[in-house]
N, C-alpha and C. Protein backbone atom coordinates (compact mmCIF):
# COMPACT_ATOMS: atom_id res chain seq x y z
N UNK A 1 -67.99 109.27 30.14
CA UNK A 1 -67.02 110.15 29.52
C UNK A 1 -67.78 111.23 28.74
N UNK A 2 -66.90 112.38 28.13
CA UNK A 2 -67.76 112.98 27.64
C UNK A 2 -68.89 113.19 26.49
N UNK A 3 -69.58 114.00 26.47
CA UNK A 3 -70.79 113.45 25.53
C UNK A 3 -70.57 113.64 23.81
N UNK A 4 -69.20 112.77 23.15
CA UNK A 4 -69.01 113.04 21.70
C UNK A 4 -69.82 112.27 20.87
N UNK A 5 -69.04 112.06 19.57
CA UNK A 5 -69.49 110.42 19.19
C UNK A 5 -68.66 109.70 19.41
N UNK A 6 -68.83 108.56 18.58
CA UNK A 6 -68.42 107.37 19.03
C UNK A 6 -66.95 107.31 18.96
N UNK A 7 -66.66 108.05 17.88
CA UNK A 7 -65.18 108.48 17.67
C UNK A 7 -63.94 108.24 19.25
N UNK A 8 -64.80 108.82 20.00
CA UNK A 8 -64.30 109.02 21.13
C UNK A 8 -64.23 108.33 22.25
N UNK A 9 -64.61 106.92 21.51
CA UNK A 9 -64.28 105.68 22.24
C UNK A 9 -63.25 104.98 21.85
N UNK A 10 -62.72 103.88 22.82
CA UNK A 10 -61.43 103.60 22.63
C UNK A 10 -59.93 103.97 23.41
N UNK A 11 -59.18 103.02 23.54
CA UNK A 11 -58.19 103.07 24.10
C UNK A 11 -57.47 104.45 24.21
N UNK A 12 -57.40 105.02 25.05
CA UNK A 12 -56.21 106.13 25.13
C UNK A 12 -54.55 106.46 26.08
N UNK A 13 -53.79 106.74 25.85
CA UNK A 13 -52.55 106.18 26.54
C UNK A 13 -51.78 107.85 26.70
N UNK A 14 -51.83 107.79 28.15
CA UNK A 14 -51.29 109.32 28.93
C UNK A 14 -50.15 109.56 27.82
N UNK A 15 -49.99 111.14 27.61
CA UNK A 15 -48.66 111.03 27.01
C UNK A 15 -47.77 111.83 28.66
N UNK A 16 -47.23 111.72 29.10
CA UNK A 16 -45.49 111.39 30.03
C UNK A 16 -45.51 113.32 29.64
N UNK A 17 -45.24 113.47 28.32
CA UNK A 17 -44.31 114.68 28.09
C UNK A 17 -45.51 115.62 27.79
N UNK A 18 -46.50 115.73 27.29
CA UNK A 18 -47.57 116.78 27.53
C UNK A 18 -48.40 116.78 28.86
N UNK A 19 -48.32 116.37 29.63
CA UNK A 19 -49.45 115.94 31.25
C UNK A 19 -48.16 116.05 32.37
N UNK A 20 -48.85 116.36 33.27
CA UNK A 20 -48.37 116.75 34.61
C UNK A 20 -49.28 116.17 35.61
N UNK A 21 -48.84 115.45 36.39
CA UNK A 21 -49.65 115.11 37.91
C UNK A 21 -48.86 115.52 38.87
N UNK A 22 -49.13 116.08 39.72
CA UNK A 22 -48.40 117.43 40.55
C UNK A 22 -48.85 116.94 42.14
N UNK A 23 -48.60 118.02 42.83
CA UNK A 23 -49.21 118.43 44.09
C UNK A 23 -48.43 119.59 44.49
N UNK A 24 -49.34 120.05 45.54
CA UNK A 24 -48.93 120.85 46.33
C UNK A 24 -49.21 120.94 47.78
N UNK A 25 -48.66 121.82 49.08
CA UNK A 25 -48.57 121.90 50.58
C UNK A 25 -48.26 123.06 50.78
N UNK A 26 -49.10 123.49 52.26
CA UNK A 26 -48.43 124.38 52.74
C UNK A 26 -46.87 123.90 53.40
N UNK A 27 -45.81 124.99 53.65
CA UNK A 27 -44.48 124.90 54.27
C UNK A 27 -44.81 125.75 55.00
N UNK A 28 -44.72 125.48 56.22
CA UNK A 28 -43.88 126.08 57.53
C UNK A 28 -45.08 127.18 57.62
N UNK A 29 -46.73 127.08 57.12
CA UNK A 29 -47.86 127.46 57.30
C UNK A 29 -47.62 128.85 56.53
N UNK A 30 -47.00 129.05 55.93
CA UNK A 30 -47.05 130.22 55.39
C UNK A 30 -46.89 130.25 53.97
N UNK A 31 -46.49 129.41 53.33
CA UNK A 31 -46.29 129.56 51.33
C UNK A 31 -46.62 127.71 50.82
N UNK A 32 -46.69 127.20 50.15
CA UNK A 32 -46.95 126.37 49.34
C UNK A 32 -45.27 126.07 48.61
N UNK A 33 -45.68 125.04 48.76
CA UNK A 33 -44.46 124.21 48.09
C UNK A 33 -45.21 123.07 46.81
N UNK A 34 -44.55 123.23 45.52
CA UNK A 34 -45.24 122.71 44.55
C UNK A 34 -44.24 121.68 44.11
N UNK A 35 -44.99 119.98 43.44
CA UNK A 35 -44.16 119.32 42.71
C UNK A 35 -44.57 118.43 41.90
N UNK A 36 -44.00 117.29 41.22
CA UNK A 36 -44.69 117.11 40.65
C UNK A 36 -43.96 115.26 39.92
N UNK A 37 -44.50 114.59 39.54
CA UNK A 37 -44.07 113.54 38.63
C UNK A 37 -43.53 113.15 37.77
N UNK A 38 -42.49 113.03 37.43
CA UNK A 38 -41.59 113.16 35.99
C UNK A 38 -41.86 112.04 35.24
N UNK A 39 -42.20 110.61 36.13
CA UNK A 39 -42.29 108.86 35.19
C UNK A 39 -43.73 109.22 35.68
N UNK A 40 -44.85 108.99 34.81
CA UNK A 40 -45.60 108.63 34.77
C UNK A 40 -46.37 107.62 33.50
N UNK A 41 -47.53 106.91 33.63
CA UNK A 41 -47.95 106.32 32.58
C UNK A 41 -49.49 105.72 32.96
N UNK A 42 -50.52 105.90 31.51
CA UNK A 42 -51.50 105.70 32.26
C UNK A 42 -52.25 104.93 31.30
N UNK A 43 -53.37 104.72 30.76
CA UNK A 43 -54.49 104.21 29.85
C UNK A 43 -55.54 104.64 30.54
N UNK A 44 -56.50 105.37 29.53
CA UNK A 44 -58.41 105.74 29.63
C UNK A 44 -59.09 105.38 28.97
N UNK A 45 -59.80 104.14 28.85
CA UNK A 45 -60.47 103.62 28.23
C UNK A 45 -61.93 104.18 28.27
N UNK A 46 -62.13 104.68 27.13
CA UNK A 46 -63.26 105.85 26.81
C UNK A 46 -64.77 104.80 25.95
N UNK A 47 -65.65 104.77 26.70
CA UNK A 47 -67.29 103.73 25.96
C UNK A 47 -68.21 105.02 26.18
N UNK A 48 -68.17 105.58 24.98
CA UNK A 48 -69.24 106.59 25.01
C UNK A 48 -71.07 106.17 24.95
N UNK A 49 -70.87 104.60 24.08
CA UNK A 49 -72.42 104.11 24.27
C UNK A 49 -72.38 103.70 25.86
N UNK A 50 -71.41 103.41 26.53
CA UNK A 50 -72.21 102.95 27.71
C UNK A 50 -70.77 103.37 28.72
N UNK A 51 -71.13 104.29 29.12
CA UNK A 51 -70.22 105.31 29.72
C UNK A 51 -69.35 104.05 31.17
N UNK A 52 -70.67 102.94 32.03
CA UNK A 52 -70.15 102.02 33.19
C UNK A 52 -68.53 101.48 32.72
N UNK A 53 -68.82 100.89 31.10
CA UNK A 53 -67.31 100.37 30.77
C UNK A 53 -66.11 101.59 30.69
N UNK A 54 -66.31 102.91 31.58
CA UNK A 54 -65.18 103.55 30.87
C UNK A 54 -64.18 103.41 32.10
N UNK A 55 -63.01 103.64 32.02
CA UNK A 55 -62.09 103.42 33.00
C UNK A 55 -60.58 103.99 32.79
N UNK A 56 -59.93 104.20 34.26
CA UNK A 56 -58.88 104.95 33.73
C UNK A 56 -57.73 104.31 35.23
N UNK A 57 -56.47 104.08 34.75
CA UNK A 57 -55.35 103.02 35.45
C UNK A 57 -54.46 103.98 35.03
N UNK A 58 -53.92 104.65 36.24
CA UNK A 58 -52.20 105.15 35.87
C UNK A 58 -51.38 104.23 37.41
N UNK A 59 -50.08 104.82 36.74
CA UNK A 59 -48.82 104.24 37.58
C UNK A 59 -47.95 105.37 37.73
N UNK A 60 -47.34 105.87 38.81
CA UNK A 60 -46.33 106.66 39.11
C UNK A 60 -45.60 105.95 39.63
N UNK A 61 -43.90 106.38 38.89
CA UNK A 61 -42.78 106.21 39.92
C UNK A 61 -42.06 107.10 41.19
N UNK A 62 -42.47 106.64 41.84
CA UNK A 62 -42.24 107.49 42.82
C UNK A 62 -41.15 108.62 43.03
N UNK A 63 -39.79 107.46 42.62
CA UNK A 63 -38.65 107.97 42.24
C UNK A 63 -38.34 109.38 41.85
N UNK A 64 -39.49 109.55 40.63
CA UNK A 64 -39.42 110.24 39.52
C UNK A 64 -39.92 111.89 40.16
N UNK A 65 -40.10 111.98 41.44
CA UNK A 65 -40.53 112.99 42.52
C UNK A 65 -39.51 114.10 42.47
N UNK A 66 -40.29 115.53 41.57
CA UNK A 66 -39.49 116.81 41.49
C UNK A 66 -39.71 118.01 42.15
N UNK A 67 -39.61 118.76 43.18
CA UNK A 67 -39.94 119.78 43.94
C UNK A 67 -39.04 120.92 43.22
N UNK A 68 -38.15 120.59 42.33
CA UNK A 68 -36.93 121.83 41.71
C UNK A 68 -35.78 121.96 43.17
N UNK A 69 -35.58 121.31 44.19
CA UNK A 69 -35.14 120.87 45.52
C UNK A 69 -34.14 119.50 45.21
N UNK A 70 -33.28 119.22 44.86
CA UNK A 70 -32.82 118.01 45.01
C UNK A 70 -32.98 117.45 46.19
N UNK A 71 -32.27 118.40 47.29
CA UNK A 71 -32.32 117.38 48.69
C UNK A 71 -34.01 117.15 49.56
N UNK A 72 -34.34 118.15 49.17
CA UNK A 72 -35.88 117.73 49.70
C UNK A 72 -36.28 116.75 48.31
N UNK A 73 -36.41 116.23 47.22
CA UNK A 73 -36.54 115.18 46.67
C UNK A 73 -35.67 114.10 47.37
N UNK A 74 -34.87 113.92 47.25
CA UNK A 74 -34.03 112.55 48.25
C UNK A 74 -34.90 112.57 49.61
N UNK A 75 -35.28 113.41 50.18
CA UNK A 75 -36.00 113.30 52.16
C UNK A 75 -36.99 112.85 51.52
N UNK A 76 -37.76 113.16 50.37
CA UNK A 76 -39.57 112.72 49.62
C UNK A 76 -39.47 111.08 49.15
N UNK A 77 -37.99 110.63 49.22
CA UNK A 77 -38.02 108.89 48.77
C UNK A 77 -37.55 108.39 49.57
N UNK A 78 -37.60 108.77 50.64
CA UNK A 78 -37.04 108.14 51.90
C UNK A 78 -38.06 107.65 52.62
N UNK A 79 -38.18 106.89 53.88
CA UNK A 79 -39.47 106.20 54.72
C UNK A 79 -40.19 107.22 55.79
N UNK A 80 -39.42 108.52 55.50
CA UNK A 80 -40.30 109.86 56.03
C UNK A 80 -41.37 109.47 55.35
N UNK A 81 -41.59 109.76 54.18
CA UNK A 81 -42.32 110.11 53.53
C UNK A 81 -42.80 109.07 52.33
N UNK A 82 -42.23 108.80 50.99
CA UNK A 82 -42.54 107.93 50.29
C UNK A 82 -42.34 106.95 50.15
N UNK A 83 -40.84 106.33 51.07
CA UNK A 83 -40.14 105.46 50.83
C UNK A 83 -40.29 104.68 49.64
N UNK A 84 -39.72 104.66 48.35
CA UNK A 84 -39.37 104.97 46.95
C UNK A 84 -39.20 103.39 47.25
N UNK A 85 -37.59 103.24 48.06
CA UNK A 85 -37.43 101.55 47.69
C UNK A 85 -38.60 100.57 48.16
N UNK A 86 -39.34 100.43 48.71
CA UNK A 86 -40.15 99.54 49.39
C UNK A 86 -41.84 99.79 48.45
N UNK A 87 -41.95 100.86 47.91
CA UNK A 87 -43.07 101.32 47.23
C UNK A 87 -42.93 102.12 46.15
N UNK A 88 -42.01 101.55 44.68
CA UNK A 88 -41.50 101.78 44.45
C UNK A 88 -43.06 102.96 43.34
N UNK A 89 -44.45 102.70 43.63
CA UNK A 89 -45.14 103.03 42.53
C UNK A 89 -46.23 103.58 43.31
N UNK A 90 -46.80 104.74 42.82
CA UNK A 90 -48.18 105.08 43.06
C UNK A 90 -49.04 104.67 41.95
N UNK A 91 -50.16 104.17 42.60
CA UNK A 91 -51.24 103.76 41.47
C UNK A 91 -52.69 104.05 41.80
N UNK A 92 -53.65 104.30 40.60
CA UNK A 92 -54.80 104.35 40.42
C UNK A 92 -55.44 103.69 39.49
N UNK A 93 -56.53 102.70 39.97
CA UNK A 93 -57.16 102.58 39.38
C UNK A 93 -59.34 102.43 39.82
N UNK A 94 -59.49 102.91 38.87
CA UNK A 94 -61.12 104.12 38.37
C UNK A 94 -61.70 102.55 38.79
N UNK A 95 -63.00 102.85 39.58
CA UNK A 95 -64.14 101.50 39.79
C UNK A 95 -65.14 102.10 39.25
N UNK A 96 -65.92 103.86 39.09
CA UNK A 96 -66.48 104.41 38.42
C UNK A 96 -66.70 105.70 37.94
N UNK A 97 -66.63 105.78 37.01
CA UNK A 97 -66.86 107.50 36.59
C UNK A 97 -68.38 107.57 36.18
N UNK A 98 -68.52 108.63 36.97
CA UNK A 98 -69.83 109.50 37.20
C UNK A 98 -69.69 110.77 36.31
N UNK A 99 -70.74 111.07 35.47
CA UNK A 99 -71.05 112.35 34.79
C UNK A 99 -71.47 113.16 35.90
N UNK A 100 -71.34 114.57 35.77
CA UNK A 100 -71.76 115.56 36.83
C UNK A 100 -72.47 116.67 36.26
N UNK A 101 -71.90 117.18 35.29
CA UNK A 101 -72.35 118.11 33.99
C UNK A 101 -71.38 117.65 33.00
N UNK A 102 -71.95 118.62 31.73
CA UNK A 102 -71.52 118.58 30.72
C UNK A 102 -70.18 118.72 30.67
N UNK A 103 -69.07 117.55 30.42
CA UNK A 103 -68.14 118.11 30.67
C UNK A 103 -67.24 117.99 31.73
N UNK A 104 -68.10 117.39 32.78
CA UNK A 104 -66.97 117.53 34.21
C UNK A 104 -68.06 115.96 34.65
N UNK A 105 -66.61 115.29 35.30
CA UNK A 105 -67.34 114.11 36.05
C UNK A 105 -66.05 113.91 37.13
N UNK A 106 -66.61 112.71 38.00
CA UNK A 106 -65.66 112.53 39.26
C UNK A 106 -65.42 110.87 38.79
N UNK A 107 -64.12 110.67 38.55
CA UNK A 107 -63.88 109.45 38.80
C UNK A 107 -63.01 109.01 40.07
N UNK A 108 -63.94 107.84 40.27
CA UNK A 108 -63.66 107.08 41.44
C UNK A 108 -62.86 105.86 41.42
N UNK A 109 -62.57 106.07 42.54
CA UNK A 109 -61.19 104.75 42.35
C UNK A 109 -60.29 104.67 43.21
N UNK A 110 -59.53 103.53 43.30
CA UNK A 110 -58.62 103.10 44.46
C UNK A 110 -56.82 103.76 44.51
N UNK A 111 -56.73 104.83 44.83
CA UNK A 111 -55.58 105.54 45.01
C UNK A 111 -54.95 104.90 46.05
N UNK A 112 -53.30 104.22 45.86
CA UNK A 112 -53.00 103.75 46.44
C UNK A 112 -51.00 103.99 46.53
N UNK A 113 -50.54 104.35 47.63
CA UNK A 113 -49.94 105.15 48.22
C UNK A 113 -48.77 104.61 49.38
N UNK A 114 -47.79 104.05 49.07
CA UNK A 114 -47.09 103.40 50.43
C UNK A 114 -47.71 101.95 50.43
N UNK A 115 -48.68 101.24 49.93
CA UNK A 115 -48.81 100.19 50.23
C UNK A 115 -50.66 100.42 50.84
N UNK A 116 -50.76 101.56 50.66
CA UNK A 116 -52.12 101.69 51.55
C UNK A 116 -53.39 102.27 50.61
N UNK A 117 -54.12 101.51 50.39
CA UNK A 117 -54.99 101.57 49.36
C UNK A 117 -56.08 102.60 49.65
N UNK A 118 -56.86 103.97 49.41
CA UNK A 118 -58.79 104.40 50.13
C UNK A 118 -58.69 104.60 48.76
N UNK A 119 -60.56 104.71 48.76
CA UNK A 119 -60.94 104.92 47.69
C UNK A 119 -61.59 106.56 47.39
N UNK A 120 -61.09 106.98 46.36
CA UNK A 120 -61.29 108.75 46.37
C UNK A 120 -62.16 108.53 45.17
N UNK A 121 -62.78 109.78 44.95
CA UNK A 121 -63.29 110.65 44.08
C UNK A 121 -62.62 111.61 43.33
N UNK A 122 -61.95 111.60 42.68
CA UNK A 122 -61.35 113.27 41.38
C UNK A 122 -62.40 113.46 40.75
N UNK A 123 -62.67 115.43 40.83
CA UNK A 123 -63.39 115.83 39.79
C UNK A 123 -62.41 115.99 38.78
N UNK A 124 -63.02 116.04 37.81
CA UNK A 124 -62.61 115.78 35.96
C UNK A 124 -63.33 117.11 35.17
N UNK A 125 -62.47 117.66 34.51
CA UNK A 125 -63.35 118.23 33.39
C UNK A 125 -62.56 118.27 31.80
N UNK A 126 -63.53 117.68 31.55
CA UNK A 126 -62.41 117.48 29.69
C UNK A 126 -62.41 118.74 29.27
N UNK A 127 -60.87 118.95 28.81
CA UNK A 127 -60.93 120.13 28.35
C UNK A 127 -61.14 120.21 26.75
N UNK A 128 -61.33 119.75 26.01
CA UNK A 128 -61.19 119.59 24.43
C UNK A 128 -60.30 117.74 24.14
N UNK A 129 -60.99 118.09 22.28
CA UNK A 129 -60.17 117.15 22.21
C UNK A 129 -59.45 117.53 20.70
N UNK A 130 -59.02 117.12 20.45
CA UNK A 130 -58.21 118.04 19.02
C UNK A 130 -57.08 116.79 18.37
N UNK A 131 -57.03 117.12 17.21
CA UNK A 131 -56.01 116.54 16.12
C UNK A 131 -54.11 117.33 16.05
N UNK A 132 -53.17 116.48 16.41
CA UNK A 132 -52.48 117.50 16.49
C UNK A 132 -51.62 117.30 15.35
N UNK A 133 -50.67 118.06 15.26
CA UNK A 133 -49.59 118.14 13.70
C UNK A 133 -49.42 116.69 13.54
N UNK A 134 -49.07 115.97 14.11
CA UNK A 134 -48.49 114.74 13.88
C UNK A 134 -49.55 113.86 13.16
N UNK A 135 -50.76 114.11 13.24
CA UNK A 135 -52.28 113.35 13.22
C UNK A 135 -52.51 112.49 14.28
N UNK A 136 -52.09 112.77 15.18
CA UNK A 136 -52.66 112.22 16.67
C UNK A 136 -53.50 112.63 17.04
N UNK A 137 -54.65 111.65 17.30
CA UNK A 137 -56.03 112.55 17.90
C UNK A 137 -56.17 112.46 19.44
N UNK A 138 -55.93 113.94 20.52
CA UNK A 138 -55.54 114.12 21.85
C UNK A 138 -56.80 114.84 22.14
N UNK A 139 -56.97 114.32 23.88
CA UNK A 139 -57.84 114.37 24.21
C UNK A 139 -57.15 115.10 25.71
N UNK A 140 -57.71 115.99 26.37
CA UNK A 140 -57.36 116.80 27.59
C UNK A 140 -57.95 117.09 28.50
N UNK A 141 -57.74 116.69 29.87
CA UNK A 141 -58.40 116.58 31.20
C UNK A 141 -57.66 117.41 32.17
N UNK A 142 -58.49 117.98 32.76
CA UNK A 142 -57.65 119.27 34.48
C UNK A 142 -58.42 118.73 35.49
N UNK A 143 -57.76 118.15 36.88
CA UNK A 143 -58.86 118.33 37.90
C UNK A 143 -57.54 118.34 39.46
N UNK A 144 -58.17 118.55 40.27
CA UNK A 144 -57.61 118.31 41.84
C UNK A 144 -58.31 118.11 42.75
N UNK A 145 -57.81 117.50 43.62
CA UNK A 145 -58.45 116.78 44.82
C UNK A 145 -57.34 116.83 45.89
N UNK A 146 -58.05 117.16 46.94
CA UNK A 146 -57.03 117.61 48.07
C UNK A 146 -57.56 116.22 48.90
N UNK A 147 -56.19 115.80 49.73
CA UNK A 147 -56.03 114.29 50.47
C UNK A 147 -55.65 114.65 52.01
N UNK A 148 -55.72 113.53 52.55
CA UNK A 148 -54.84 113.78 53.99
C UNK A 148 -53.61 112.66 53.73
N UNK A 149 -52.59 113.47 53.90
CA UNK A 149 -51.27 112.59 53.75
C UNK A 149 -51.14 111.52 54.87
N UNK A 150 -51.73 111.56 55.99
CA UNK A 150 -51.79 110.60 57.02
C UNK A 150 -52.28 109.80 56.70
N UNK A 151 -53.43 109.40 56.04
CA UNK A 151 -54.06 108.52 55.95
C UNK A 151 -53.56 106.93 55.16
N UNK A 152 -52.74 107.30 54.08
CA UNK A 152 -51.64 106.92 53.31
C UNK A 152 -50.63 106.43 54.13
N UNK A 153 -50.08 106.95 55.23
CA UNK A 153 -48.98 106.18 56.12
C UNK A 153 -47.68 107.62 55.76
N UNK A 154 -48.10 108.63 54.92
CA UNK A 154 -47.13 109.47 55.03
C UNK A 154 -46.94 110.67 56.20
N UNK A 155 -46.59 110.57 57.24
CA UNK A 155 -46.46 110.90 58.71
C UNK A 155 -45.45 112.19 59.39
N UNK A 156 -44.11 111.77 58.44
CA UNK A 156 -42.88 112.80 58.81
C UNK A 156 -43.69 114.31 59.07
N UNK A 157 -43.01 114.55 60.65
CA UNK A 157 -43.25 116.35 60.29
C UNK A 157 -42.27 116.61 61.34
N UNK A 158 -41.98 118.27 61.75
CA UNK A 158 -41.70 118.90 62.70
C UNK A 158 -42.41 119.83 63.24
N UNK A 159 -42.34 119.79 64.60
CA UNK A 159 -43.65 121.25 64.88
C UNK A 159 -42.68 122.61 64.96
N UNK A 160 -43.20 123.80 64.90
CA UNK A 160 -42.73 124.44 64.32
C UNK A 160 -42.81 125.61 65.96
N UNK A 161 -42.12 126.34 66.43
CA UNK A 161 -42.02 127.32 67.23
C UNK A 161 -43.40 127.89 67.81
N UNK A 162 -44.18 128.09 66.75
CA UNK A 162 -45.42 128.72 66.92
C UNK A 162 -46.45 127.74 67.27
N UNK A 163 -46.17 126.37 67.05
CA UNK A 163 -47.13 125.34 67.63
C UNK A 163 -47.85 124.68 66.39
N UNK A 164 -47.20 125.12 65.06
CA UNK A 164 -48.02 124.67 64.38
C UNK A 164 -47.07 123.51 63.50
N UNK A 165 -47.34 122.71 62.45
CA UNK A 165 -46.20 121.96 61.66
C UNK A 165 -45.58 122.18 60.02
N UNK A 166 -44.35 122.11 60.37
CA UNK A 166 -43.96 122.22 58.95
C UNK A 166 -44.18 121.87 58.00
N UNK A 167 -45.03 120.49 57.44
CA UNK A 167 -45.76 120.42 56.16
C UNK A 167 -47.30 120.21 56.35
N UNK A 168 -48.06 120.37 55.97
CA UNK A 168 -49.46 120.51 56.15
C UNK A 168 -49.84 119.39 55.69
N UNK A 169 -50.57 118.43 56.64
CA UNK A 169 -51.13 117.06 56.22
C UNK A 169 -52.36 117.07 54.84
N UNK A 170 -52.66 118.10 54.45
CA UNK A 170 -53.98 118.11 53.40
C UNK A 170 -52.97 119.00 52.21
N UNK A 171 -52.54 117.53 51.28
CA UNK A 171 -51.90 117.96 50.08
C UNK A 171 -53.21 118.00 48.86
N UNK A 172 -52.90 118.76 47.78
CA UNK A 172 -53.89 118.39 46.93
C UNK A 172 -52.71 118.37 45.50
N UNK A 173 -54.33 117.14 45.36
CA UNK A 173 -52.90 116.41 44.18
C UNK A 173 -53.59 117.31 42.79
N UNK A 174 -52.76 117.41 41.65
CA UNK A 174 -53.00 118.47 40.21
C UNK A 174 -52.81 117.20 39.23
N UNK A 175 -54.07 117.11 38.40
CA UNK A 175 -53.98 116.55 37.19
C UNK A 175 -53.99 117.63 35.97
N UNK A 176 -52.91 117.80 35.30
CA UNK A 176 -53.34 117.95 33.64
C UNK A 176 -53.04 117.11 32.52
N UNK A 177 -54.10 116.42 32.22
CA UNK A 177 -53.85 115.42 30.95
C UNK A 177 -53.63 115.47 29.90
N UNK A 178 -52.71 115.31 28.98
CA UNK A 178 -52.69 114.81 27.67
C UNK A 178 -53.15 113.87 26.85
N UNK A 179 -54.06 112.80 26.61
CA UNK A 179 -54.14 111.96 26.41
C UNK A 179 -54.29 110.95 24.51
N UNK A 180 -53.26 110.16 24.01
CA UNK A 180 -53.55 110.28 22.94
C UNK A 180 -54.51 108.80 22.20
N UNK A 181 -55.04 109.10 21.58
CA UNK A 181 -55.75 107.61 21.12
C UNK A 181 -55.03 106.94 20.65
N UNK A 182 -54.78 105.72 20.86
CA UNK A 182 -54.52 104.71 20.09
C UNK A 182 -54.98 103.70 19.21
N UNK A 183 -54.65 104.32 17.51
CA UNK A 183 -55.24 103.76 16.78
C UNK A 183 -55.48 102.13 16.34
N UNK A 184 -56.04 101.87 16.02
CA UNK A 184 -56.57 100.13 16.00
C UNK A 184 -56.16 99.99 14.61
């Protein structure tokens, strides 16, 4: 994790209402379609003396899937695509985070999707960490990583006139974190 003091070890717990985990696709090969997670919840357990113990576990509800589209959200929890009832959660959890520079590291870990587990890499870069009005001490992370939706078991498409398909199998997923410590 990043290089503070020690301060900056210790339990930390996503906040839901400052953080966004997103994605985006091409549509119909020509514009991007953006969305994003409304239930989310996570813990980052931050060991600045010995960076191997640090680790980071979120949970998405799938459900909770917003494009600003109602009916393309209902087709996104269906067995096109996420099937919501049968998988009702996306999850991650970190086996290791790697420093890269000052500041930016890739954590690794088992992203798991429909029932179908690979193990990825996200680059990371902390963005600050700061005290806010409340005296909560928050800590802030940006990164993306682009996936193949096939690989996951998410499959639905149509081909499109021109020969090509209406959603583009290489989504990339958007982290921005909030994250607040939890005091002992």
């Amino acid at each position: 994790m990043p290089e503070l003091s020690s301060a900056f070890s210790g339990e930390w717990r996503i906040d839901p209402t400052h953080s966004r985990i997103g994605f985006s696709t091409r549509h119909a090969m020509v514009t991007k379609v953006r969305g994003a997670f409304n239930d989310i919840e996570g813990i980052i357990h931050a060991d600045v003396d010995n960076p191997v113990n640090s680790k980071v576990s979120v949970k998405i509800k799938v459900a909770s899937i917003d494009t600003r589209n109602a009916q393309r959200d209902e087709h996104l929890r269906t067995n096109d695509f996420f099937d919501a009832p049968n998988y009702p959660e996306i999850t991650f959890e970190s086996t290791r985070i790697d420093q890269v520079e000052e500041d930016s590291y890739i954590v690794n870990g088992n992203l798991t999707i429909r029932g179908i587990t690979k193990e990825i890499g996200i680059p990371i870069q902390f963005t600050g960490i700061e005290r806010d009005p409340s005296g909560q001490l928050r800590a802030g992370f940006e990164g993306s990583r682009r996936i193949d939706r096939q690989q996951f078991g998410v499959k639905w498409n149509t081909a499109l006139d021109s020969g090509g398909l209406l959603v583009s199998d290489k989504i990339t997923l958007e982290f921005e974190i909030s994250a607040v410590k939890v005091e002992s």
